[in-house]
PDB file of N, CA and C in Angstrom:
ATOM      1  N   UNK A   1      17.275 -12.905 -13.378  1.00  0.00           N
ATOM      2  CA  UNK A   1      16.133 -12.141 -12.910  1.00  0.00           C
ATOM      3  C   UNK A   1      16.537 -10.687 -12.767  1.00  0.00           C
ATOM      4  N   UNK A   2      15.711  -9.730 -13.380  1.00  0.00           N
ATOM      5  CA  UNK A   2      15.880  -7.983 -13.004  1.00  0.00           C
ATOM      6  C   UNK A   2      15.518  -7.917 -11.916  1.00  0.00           C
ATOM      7  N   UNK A   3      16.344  -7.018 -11.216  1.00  0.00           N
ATOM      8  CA  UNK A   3      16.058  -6.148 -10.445  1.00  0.00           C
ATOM      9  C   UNK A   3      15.708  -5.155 -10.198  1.00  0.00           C
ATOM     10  N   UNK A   4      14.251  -5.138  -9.464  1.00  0.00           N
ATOM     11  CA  UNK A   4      13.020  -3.930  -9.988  1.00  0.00           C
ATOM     12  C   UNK A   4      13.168  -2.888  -9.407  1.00  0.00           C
ATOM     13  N   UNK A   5      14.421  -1.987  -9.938  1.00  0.00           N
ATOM     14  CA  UNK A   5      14.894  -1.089  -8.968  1.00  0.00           C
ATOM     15  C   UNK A   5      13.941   0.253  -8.962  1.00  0.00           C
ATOM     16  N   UNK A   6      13.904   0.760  -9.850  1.00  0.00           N
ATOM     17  CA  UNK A   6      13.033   2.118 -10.024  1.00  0.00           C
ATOM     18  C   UNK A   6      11.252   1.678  -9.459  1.00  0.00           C
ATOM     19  N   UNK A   7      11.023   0.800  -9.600  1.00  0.00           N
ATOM     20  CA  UNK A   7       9.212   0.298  -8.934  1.00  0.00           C
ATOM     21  C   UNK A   7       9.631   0.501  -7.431  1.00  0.00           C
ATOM     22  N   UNK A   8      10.401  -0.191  -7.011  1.00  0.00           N
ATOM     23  CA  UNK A   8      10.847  -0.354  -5.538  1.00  0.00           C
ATOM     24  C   UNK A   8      11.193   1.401  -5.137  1.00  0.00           C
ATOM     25  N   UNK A   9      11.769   2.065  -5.558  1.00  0.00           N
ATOM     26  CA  UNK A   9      11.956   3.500  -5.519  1.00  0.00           C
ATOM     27  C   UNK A   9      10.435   4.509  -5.571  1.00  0.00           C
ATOM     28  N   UNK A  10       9.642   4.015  -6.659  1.00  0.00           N
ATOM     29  CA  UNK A  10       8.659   5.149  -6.446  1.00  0.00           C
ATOM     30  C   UNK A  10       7.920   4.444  -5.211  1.00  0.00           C
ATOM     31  N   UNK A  11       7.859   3.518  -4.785  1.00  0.00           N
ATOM     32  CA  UNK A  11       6.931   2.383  -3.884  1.00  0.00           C
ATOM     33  C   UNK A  11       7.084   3.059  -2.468  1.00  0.00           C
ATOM     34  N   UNK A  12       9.154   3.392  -2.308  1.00  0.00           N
ATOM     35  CA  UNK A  12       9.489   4.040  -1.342  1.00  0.00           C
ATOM     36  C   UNK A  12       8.797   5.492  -1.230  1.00  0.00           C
ATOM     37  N   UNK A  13       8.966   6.259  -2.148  1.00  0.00           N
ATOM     38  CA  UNK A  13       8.782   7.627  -2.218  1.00  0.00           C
ATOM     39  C   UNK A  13       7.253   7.805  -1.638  1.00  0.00           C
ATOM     40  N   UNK A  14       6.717   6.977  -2.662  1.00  0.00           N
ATOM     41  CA  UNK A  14       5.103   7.363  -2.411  1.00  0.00           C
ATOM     42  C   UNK A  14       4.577   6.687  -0.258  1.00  0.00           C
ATOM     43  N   UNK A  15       5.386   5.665  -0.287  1.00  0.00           N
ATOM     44  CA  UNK A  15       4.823   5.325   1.113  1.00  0.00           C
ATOM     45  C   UNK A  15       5.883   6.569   2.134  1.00  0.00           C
ATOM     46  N   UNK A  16       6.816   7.495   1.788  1.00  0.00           N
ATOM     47  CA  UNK A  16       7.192   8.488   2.263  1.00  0.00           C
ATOM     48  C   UNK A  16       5.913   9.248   2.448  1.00  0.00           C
ATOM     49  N   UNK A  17       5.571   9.508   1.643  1.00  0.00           N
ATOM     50  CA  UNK A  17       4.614  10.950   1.048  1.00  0.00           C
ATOM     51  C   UNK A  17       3.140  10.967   1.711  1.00  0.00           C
ATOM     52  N   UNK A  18       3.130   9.257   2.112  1.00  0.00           N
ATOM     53  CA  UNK A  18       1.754   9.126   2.226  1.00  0.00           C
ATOM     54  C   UNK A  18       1.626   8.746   3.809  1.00  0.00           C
ATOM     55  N   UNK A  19       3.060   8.474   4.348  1.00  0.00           N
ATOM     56  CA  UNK A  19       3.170   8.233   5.877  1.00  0.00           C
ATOM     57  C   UNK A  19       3.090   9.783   6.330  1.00  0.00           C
ATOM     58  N   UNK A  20       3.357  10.687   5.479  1.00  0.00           N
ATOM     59  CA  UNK A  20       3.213  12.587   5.700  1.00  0.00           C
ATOM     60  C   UNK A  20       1.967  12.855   5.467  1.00  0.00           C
ATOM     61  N   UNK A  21       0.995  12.316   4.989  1.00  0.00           N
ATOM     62  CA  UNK A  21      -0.464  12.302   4.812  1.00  0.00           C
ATOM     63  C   UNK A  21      -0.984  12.095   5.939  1.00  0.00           C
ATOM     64  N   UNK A  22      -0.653  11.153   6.296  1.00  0.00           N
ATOM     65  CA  UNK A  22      -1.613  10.599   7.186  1.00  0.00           C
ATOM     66  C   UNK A  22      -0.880  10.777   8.552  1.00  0.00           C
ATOM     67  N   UNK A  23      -0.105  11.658   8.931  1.00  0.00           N
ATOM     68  CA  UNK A  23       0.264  11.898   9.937  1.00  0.00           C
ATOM     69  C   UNK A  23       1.054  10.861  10.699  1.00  0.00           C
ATOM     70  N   UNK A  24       1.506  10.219  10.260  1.00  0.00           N
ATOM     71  CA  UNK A  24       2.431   9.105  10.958  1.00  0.00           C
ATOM     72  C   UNK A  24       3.639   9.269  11.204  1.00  0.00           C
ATOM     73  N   UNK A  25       4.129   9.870  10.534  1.00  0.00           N
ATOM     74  CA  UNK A  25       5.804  10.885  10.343  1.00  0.00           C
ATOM     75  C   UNK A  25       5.411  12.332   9.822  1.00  0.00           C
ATOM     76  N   UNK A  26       5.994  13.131  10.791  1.00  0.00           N
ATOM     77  CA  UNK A  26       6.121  14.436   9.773  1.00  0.00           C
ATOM     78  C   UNK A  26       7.580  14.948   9.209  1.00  0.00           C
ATOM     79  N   UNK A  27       7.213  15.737   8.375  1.00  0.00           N
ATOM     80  CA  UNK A  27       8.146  16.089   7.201  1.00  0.00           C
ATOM     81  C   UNK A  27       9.042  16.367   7.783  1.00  0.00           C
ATOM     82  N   UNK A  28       9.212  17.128   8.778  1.00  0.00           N
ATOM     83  CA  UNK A  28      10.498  17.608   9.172  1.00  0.00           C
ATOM     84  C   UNK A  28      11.357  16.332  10.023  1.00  0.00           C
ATOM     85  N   UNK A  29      10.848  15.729  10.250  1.00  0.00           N
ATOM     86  CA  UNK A  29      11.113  14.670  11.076  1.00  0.00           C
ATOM     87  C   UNK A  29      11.774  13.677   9.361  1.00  0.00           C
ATOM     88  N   UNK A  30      11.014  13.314   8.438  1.00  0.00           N
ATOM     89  CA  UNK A  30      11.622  12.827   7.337  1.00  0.00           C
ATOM     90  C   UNK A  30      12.939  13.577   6.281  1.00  0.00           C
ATOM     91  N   UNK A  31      12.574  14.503   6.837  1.00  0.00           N
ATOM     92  CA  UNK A  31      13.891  15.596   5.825  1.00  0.00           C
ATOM     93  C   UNK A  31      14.632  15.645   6.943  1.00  0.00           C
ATOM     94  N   UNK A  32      14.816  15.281   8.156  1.00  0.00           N
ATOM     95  CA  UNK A  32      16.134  15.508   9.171  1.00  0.00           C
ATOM     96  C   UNK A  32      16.657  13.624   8.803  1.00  0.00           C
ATOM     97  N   UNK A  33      15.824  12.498   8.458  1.00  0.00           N
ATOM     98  CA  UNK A  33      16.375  11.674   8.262  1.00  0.00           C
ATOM     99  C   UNK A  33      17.258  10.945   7.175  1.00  0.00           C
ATOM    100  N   UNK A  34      16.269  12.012   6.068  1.00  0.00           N
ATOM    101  CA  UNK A  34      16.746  12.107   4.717  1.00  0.00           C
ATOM    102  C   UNK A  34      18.038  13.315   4.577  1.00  0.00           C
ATOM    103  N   UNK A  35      18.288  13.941   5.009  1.00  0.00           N
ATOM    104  CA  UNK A  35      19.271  14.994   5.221  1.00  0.00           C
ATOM    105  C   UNK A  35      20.460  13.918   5.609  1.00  0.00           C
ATOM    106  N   UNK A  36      20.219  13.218   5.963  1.00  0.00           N
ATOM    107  CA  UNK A  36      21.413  12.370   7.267  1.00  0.00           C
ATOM    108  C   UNK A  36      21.912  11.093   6.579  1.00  0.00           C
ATOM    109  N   UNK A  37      20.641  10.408   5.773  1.00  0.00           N
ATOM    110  CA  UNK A  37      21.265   9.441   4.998  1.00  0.00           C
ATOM    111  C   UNK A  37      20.841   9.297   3.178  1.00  0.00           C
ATOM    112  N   UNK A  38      21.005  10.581   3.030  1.00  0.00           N
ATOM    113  CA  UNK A  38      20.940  10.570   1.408  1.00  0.00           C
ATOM    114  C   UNK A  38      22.178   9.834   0.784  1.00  0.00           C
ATOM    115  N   UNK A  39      23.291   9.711   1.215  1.00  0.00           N
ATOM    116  CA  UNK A  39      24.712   9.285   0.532  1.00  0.00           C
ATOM    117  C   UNK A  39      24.312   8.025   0.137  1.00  0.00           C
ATOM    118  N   UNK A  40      23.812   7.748   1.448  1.00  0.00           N
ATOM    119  CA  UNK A  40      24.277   6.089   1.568  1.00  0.00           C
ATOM    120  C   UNK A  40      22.641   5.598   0.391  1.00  0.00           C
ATOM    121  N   UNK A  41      21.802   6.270   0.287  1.00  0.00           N
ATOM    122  CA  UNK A  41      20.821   5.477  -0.759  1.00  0.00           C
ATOM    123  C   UNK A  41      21.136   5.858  -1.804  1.00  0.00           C
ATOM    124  N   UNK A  42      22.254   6.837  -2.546  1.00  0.00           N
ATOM    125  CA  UNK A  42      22.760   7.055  -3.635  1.00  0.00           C
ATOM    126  C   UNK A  42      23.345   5.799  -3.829  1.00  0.00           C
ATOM    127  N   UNK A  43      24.073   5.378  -2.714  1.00  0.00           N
ATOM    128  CA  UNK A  43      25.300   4.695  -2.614  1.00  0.00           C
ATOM    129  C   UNK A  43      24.365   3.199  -2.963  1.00  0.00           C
ATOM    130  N   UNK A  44      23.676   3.193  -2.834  1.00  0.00           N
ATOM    131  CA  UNK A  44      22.773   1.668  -2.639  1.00  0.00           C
ATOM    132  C   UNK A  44      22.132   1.552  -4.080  1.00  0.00           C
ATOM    133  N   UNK A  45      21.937   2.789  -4.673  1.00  0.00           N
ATOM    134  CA  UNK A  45      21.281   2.348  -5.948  1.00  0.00           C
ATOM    135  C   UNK A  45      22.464   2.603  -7.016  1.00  0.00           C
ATOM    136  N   UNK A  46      23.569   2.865  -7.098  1.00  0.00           N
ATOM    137  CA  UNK A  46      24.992   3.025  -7.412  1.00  0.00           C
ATOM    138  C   UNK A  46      25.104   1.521  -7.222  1.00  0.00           C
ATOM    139  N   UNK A  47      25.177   0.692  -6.466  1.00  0.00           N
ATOM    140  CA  UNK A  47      25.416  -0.636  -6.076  1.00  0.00           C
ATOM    141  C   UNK A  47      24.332  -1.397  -7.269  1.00  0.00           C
ATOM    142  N   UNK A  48      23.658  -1.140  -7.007  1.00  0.00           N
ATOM    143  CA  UNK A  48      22.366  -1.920  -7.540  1.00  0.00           C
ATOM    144  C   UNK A  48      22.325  -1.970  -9.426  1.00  0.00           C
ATOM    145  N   UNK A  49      23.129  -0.889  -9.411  1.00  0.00           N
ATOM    146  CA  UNK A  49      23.002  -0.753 -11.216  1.00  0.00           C
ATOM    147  C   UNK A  49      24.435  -1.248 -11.488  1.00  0.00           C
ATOM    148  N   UNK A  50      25.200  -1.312 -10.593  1.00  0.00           N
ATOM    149  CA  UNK A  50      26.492  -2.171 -11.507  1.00  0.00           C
ATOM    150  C   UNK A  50      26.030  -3.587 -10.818  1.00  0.00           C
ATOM    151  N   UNK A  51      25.325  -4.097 -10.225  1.00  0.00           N
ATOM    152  CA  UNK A  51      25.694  -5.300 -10.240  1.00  0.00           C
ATOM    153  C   UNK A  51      24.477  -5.534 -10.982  1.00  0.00           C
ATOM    154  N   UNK A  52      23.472  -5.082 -11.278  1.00  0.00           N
ATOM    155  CA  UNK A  52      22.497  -5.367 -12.260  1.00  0.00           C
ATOM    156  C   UNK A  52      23.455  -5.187 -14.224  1.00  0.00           C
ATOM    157  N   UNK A  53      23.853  -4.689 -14.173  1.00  0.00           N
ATOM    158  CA  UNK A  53      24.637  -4.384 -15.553  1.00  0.00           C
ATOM    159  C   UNK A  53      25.807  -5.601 -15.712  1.00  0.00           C
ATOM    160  N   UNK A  54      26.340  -6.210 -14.873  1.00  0.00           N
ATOM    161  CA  UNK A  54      27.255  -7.458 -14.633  1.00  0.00           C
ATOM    162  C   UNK A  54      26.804  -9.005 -14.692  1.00  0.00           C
ATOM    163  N   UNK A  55      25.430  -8.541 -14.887  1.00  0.00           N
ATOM    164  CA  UNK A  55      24.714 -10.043 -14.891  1.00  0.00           C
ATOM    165  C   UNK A  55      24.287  -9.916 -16.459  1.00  0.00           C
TER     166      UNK A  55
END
């Protein structure tokens, strides 16, 4: 079975974008969280494509 990595990514982005729409989180509040853990979701989709490429 694939792993639907890039769907799951825009799915994230857009429910980012749209929790900033609608006032539920604001931006600065999401860019101080995203500032803080960008590594580690590099690091997670880095994970995700070698073990998807190993199967």
């Amino acid at each position: 079975m694939k792993y639907p990595l890039w769907p799951l990514v825009l799915i994230v982005v857009g429910l980012a974008f749209l929790a900033i729409n609608l006032g539920v989180v604001s931006s600065v509040e999401l860019r101080r969280v995203l500032g803080t853990w960008w590594p580690l979701i590099l690091i997670g989709i880095g994970i995700a494509g070698l073990l998807r490429r190993s199967r």
